[in-house]
C-alpha atoms as a PDB file:
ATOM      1  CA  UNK A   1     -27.609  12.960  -4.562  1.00  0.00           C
ATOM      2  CA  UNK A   2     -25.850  15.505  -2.025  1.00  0.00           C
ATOM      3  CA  UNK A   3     -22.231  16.463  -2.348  1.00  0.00           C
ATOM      4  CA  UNK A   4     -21.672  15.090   1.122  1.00  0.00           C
ATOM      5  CA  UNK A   5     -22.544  11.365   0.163  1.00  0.00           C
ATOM      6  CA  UNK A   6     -20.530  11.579  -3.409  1.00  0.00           C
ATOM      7  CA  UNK A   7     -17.414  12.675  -1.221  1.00  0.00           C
ATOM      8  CA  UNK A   8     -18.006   9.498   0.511  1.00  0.00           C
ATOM      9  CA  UNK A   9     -18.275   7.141  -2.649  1.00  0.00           C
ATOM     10  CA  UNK A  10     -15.259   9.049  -4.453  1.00  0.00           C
ATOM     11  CA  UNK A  11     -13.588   8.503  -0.234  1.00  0.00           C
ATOM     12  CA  UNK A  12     -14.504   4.413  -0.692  1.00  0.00           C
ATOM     13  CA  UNK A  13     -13.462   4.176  -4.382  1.00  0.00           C
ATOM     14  CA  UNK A  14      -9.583   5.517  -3.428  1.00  0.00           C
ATOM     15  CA  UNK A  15      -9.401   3.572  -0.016  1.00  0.00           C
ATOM     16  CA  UNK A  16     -10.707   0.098  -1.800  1.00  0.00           C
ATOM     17  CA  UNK A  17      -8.740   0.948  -5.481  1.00  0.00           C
ATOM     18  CA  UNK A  18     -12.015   0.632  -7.316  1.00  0.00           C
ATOM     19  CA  UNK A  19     -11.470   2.594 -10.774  1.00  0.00           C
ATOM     20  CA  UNK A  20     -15.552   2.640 -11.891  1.00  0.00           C
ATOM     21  CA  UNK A  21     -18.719   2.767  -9.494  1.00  0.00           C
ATOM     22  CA  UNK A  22     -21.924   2.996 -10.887  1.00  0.00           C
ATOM     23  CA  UNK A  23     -24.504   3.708  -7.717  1.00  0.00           C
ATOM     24  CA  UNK A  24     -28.586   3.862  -8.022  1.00  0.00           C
ATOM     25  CA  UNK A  25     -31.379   5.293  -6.050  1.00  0.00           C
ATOM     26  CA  UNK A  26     -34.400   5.640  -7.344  1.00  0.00           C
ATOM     27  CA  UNK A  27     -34.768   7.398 -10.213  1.00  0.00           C
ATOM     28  CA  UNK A  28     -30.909   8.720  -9.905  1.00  0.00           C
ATOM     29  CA  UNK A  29     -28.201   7.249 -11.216  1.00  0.00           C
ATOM     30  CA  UNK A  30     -24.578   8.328 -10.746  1.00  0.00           C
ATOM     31  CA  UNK A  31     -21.186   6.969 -12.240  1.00  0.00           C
ATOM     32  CA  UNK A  32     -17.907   7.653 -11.134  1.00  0.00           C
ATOM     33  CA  UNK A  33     -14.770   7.013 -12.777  1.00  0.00           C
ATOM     34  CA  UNK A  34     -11.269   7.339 -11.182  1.00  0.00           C
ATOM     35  CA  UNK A  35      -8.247   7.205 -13.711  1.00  0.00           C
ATOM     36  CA  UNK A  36      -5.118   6.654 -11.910  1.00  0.00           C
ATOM     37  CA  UNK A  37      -1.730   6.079 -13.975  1.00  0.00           C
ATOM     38  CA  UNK A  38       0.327   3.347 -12.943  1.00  0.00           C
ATOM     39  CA  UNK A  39       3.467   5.757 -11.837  1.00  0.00           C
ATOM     40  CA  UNK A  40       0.850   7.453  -9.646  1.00  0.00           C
ATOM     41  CA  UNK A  41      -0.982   4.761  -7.988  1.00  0.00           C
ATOM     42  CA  UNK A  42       2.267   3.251  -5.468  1.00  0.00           C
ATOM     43  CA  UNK A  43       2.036   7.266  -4.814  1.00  0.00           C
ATOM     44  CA  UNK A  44      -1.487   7.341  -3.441  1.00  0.00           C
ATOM     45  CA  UNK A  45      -1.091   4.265  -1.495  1.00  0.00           C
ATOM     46  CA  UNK A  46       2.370   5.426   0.667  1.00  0.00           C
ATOM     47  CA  UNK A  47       0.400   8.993   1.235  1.00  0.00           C
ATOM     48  CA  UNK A  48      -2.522   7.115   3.226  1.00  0.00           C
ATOM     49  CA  UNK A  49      -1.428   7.294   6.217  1.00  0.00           C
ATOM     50  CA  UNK A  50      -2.349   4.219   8.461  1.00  0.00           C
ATOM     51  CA  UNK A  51      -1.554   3.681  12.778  1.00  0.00           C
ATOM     52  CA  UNK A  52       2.226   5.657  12.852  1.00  0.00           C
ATOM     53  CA  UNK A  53       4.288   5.672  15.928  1.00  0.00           C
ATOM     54  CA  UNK A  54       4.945   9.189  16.978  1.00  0.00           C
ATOM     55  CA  UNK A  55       6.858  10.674  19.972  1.00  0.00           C
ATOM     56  CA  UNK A  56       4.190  11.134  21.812  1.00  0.00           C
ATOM     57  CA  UNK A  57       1.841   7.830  21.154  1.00  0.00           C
ATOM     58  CA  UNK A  58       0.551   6.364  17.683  1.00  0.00           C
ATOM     59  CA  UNK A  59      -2.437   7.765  15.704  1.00  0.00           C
ATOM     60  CA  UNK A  60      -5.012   6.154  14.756  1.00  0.00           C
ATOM     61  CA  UNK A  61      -6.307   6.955  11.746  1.00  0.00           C
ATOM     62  CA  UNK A  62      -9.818   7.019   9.555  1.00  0.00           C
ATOM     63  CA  UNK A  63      -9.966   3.665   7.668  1.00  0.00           C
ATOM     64  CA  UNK A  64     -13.105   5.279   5.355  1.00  0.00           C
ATOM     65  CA  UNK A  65     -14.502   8.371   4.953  1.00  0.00           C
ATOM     66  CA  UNK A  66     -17.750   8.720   6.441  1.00  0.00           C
ATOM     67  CA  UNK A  67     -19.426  10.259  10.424  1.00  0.00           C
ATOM     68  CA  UNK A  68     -17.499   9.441  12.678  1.00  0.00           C
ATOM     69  CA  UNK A  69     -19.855   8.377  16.460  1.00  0.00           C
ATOM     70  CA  UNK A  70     -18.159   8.093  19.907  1.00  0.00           C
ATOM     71  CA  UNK A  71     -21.035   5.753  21.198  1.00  0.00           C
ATOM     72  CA  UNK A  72     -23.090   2.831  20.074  1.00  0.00           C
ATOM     73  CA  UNK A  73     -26.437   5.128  20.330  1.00  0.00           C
ATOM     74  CA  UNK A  74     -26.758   8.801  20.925  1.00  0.00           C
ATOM     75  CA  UNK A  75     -28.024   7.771  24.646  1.00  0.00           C
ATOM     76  CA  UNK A  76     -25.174   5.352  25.381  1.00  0.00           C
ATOM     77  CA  UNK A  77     -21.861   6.460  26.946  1.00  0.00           C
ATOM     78  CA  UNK A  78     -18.898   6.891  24.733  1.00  0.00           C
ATOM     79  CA  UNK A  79     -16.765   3.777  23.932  1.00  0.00           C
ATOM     80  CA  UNK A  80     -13.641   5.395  25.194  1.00  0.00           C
ATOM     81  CA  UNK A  81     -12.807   8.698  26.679  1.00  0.00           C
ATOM     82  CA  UNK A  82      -9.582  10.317  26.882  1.00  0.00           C
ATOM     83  CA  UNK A  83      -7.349   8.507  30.332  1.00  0.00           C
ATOM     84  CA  UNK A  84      -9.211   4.912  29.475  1.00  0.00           C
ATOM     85  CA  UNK A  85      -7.025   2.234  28.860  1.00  0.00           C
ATOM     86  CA  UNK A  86      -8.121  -0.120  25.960  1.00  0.00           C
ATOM     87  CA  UNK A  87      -6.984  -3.496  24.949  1.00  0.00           C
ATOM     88  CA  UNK A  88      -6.272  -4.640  21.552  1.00  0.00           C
ATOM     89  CA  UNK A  89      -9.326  -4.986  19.868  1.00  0.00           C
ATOM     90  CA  UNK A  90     -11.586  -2.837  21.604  1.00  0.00           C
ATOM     91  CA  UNK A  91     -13.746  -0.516  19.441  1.00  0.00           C
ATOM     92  CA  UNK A  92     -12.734   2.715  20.072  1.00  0.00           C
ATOM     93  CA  UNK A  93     -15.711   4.386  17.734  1.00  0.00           C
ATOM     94  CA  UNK A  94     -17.856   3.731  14.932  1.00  0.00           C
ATOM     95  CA  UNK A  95     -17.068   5.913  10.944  1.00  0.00           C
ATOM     96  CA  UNK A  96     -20.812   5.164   9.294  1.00  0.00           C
ATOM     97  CA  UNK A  97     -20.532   5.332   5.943  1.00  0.00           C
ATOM     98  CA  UNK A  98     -22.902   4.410   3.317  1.00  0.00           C
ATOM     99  CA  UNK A  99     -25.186   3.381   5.572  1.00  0.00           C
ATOM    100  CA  UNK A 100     -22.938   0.800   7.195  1.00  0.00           C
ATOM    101  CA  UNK A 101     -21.860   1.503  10.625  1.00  0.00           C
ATOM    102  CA  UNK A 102     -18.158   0.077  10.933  1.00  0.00           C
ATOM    103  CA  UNK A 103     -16.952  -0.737  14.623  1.00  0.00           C
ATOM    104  CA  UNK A 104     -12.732   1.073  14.140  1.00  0.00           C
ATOM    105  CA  UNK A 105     -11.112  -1.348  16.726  1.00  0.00           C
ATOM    106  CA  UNK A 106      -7.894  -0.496  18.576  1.00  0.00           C
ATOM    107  CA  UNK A 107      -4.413  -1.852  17.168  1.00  0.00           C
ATOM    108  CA  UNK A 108      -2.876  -2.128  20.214  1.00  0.00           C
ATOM    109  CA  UNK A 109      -2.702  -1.912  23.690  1.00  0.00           C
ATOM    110  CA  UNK A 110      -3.026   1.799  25.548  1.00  0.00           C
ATOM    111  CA  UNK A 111      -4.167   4.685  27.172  1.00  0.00           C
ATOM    112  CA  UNK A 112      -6.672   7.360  25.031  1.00  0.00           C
ATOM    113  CA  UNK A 113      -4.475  10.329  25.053  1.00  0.00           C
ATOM    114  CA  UNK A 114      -6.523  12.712  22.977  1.00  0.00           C
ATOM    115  CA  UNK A 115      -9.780  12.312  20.704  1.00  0.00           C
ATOM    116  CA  UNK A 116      -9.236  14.151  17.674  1.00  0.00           C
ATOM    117  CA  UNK A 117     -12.641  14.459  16.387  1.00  0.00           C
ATOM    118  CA  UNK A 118     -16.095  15.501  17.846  1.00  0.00           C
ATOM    119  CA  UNK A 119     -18.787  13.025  17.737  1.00  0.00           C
ATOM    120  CA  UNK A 120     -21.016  13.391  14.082  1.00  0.00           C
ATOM    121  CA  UNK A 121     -18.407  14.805  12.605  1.00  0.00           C
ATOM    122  CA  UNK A 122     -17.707  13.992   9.012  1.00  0.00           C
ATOM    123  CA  UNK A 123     -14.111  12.448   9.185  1.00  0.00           C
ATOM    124  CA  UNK A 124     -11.575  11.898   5.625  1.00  0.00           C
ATOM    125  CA  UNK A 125      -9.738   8.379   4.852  1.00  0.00           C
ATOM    126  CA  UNK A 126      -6.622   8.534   6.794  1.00  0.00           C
ATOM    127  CA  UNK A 127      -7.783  11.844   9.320  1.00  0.00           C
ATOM    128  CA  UNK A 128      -6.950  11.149  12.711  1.00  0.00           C
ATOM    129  CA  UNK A 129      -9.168  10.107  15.001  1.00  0.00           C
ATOM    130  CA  UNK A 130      -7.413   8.814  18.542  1.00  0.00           C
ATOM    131  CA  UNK A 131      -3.414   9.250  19.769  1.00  0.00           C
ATOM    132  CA  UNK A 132      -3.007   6.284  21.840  1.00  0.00           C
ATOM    133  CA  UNK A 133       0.076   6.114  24.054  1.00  0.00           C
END
């Protein structure tokens, strides 16, 4: 199994508080355990960061870890590009991971002010992806 997709599964495990996951592919098995104390655990979940109201517009932020696409297909057109103005609710990009292609819709009304991530690119639980203003 490469390092890339075990980042991902260890990624999924924090975001969804899962302490054991036990994953098989073939002939490969793989367990992982996560042992979080009680004190720390209230820690973790304040440091993810979720939408937060800046100065200058409100981030929004991975919701997994996984590859983060601007478009629907490699020949379609982005779903947003910096100047649109999006709606609540409009999907703003797609974070694959495991397979699963999650639609990341937009928390509120807006312009794109800035895209902070290039399409493909591998993107961390809580990274930025979009300032909306």
């Amino acid at each position: 199994m490469e390092i890339k997709k075990l980042k991902e599964l260890a990624g999924l495990m924090q975001q969804n508080d899962l302490s054991v996951l036990e994953i098989k592919e073939g002939d490969t098995c793989v367990r992982l355990e996560r042992r979080v104390s009680e004190a720390a655990a209230p820690v973790e979940k304040a440091a993810a960061p979720a939408a937060q109201p800046k100065a200058d517009g409100t981030l929004v932020t991975a919701p997994t870890v996984g590859v983060f696409y601007a478009s629907p297909s490699p020949e379609s057109k982005p779903f947003v590009q910096v100047g649109d103005q999006i709606r609540q609710g409009d999907t703003l990009c797609i974070i694959e991971a495991m397979k699963l292609m999650n639609e990341i819709p937009a928390e509120l009304d807006g312009t794109v002010a800035e895209i902070c991530v290039d399409n493909g690119e591998v993107v961390e639980f809580g990274q930025p992806l979009f300032r909306i203003v």
